[in-house]
Every structure is written in structure tokens, then in C-alpha cells.
C-alpha atoms as a PDB file:
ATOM      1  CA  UNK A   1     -14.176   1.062   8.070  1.00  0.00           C
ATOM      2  CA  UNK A   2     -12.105  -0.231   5.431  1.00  0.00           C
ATOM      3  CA  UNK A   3      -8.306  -1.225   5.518  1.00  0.00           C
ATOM      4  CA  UNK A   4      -6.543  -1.738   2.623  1.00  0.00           C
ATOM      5  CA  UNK A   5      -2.691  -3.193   2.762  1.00  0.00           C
ATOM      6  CA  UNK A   6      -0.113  -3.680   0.029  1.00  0.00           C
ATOM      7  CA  UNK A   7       1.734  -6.785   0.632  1.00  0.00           C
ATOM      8  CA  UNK A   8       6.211  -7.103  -0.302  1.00  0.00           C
ATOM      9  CA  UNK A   9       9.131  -8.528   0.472  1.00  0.00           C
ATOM     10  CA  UNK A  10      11.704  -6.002  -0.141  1.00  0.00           C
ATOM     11  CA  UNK A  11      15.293  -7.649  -1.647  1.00  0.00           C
ATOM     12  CA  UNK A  12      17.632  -7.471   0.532  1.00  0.00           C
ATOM     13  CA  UNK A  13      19.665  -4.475   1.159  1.00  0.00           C
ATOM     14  CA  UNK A  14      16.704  -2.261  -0.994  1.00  0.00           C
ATOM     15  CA  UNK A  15      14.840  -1.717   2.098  1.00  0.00           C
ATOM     16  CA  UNK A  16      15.408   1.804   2.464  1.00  0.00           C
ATOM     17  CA  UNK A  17      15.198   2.304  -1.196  1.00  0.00           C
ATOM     18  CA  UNK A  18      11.545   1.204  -0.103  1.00  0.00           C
ATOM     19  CA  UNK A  19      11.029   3.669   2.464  1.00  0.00           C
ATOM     20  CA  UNK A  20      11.652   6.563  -0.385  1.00  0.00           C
ATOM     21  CA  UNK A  21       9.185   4.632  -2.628  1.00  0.00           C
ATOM     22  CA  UNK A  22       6.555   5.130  -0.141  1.00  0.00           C
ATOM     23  CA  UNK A  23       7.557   8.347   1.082  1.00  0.00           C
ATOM     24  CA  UNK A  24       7.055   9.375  -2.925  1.00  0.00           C
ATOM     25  CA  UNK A  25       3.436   7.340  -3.121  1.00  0.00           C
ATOM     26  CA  UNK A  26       2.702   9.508  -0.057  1.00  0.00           C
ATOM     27  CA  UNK A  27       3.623  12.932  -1.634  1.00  0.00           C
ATOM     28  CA  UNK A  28       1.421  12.132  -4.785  1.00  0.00           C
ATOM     29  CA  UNK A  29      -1.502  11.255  -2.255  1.00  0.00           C
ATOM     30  CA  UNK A  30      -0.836  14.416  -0.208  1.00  0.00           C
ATOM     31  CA  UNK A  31      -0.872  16.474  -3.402  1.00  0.00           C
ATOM     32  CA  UNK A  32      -4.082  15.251  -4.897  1.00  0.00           C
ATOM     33  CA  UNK A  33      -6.069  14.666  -1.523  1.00  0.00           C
ATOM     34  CA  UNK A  34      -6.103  10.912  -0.880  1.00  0.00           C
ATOM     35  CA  UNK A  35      -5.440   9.079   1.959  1.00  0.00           C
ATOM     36  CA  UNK A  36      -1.842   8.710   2.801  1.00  0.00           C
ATOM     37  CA  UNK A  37      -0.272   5.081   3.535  1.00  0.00           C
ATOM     38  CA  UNK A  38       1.053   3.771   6.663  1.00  0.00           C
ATOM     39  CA  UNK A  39       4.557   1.727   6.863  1.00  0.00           C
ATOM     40  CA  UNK A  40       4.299  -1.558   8.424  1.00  0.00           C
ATOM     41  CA  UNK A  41       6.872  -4.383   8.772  1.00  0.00           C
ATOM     42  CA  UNK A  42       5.770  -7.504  11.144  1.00  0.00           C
ATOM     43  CA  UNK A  43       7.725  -7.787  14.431  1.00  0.00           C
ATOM     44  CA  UNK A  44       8.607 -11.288  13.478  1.00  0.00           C
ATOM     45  CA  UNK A  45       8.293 -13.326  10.724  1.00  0.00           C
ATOM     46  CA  UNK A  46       9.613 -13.069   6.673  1.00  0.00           C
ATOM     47  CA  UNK A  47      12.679 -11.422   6.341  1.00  0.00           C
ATOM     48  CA  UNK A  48      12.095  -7.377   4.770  1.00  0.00           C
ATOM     49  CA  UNK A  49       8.246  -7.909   4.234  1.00  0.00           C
ATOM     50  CA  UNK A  50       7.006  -4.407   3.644  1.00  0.00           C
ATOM     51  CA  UNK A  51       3.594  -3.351   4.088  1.00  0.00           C
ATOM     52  CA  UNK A  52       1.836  -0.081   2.709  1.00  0.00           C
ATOM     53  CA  UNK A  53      -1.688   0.193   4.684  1.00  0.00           C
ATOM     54  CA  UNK A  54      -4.384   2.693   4.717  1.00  0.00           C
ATOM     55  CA  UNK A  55      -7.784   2.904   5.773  1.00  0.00           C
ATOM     56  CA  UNK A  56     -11.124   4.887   4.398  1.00  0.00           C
ATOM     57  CA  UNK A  57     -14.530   5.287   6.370  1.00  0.00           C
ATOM     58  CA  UNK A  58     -16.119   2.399   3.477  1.00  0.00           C
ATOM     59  CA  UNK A  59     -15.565   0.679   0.278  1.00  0.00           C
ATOM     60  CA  UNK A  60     -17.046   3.935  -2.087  1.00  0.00           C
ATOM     61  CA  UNK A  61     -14.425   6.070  -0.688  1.00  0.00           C
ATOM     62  CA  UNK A  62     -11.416   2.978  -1.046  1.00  0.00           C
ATOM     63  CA  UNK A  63     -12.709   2.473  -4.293  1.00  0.00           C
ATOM     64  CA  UNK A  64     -12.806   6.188  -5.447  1.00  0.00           C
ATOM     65  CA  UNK A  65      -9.312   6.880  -4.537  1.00  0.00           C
ATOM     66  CA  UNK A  66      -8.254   3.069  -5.834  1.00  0.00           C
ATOM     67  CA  UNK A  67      -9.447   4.538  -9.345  1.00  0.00           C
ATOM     68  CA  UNK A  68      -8.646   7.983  -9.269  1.00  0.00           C
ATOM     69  CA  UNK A  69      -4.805   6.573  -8.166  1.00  0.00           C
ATOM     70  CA  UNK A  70      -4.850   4.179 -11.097  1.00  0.00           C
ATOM     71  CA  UNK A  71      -5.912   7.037 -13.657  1.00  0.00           C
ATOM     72  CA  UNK A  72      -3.076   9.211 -12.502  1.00  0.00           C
ATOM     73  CA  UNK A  73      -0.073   8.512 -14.610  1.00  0.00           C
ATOM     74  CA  UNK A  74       2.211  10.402 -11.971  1.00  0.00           C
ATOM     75  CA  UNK A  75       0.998   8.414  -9.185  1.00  0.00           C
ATOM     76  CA  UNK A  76       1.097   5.122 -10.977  1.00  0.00           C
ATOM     77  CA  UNK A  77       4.791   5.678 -12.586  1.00  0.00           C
ATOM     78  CA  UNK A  78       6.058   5.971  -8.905  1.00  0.00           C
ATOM     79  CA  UNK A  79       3.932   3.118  -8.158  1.00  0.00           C
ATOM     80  CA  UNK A  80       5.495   1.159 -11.209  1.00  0.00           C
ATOM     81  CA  UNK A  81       9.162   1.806  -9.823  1.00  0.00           C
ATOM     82  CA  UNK A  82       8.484  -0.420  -7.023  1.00  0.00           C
ATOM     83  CA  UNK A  83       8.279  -3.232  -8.805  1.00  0.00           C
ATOM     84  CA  UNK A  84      12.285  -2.786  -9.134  1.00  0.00           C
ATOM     85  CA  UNK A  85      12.339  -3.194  -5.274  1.00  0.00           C
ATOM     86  CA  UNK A  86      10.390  -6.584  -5.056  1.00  0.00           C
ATOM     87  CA  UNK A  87      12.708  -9.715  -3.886  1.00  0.00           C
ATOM     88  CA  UNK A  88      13.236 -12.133  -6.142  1.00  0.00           C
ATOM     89  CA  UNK A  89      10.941 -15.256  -6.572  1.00  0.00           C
ATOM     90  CA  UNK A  90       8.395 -13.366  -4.430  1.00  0.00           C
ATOM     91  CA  UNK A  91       5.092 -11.671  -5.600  1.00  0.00           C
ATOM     92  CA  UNK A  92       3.580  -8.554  -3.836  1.00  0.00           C
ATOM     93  CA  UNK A  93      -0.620  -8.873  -2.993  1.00  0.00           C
ATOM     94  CA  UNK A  94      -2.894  -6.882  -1.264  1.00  0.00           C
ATOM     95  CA  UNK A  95      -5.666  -7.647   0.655  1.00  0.00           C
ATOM     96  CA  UNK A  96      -8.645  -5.176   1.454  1.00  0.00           C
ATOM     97  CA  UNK A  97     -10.600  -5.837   5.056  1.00  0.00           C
ATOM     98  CA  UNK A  98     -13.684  -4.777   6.097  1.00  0.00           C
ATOM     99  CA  UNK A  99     -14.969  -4.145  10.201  1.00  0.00           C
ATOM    100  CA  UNK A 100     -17.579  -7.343  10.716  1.00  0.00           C
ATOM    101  CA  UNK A 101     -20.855  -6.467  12.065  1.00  0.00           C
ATOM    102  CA  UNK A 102     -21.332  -6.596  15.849  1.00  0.00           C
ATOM    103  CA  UNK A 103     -24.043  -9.028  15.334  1.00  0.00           C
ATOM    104  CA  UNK A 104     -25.698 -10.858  12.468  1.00  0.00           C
ATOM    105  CA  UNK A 105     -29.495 -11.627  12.448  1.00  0.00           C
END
């Protein structure tokens, strides 16, 4: 399994201007197939960090949709409005995880 998570801290008083954001990634992913994102937000910690986060059974299908995403000029114009929402003197990152082997040889 693969998890992928898009990383931001959302300027104050945006926040749920970034709830529609990802609602509207969501609806391009529901309409062409892909895997939807989950909203996450740490229980402590930074102030309006915002987390988009889905997962895919390996890296071919992660990096399949990852493409297919980037070559979609509806998808990545939404995606591209989100940069509007990012707090000032911060700098959104992702991070893609992997499930570790049970046991190594």
C-alpha cells in the first residue's frame, strides 16, 4: 500500500475556502475515476495545517493517477487555485509512504 499526502498551512481565516478546494479536487477525481482524497488536520500542532491524503494498492497505480492528474488541465487549474489559499512565508510538500516489509532477509 501506498499513501500519498499533500502537505499546507492554510492562511488564516481561508480555511474553509480550503475545504471547497478539496471538495472540487475530489469532484474532478470522482469524474475521471481516481482515487478521491481524504481531509486531515493534526489534533495538535501548526496552526490551519491542511492535509489532502490518499492511498493506492502500489506505486504503478499512485503513479498512473499522479500523471494522468497532471495531464488534465481541468484537474490541475483547480489544483493551481490552491496556491491562492497557502499562508504566507509557508511552502506546501508532499510526502509519498510506502508499508515496510514484515521482515527483511
Amino acid at each position: 500500500m501506498v499513501r500519498h499526502r499533500l502537505h499546507n498551512t492554510v492562511t488564516l481565516g481561508r480555511f474553509n475556502d480550503a475545504l471547497q478546494w478539496a471538495r472540487d479536487i475530489n469532484a474532478v477525481c470522482k469524474k475521471r475515476g481516481w482515487t478521491e482524497f481524504s481531509v486531515m488536520v493534526p489534533s495538535f500542532g501548526v496552526v490551519n495545517q491542511f492535509i489532502l491524503e490518499a492511498e493506492y494498492p502500489d506505486h504503478a497505480a499512485f503513479f498512473r493517477e499522479n500523471e494522468a492528474f497532471q495531464a488534465d488541465s481541468e484537474a490541475m487549474s483547480i489544483y493551481r487555485h490552491g496556491v491562492e489559499l497557502v499562508a504566507h512565508g509557508t511552502h506546501p510538500w508532499d510526502e509519498l509512504e510506502e508499508t515496510a516489509p514484515l521482515q527483511l532477509a
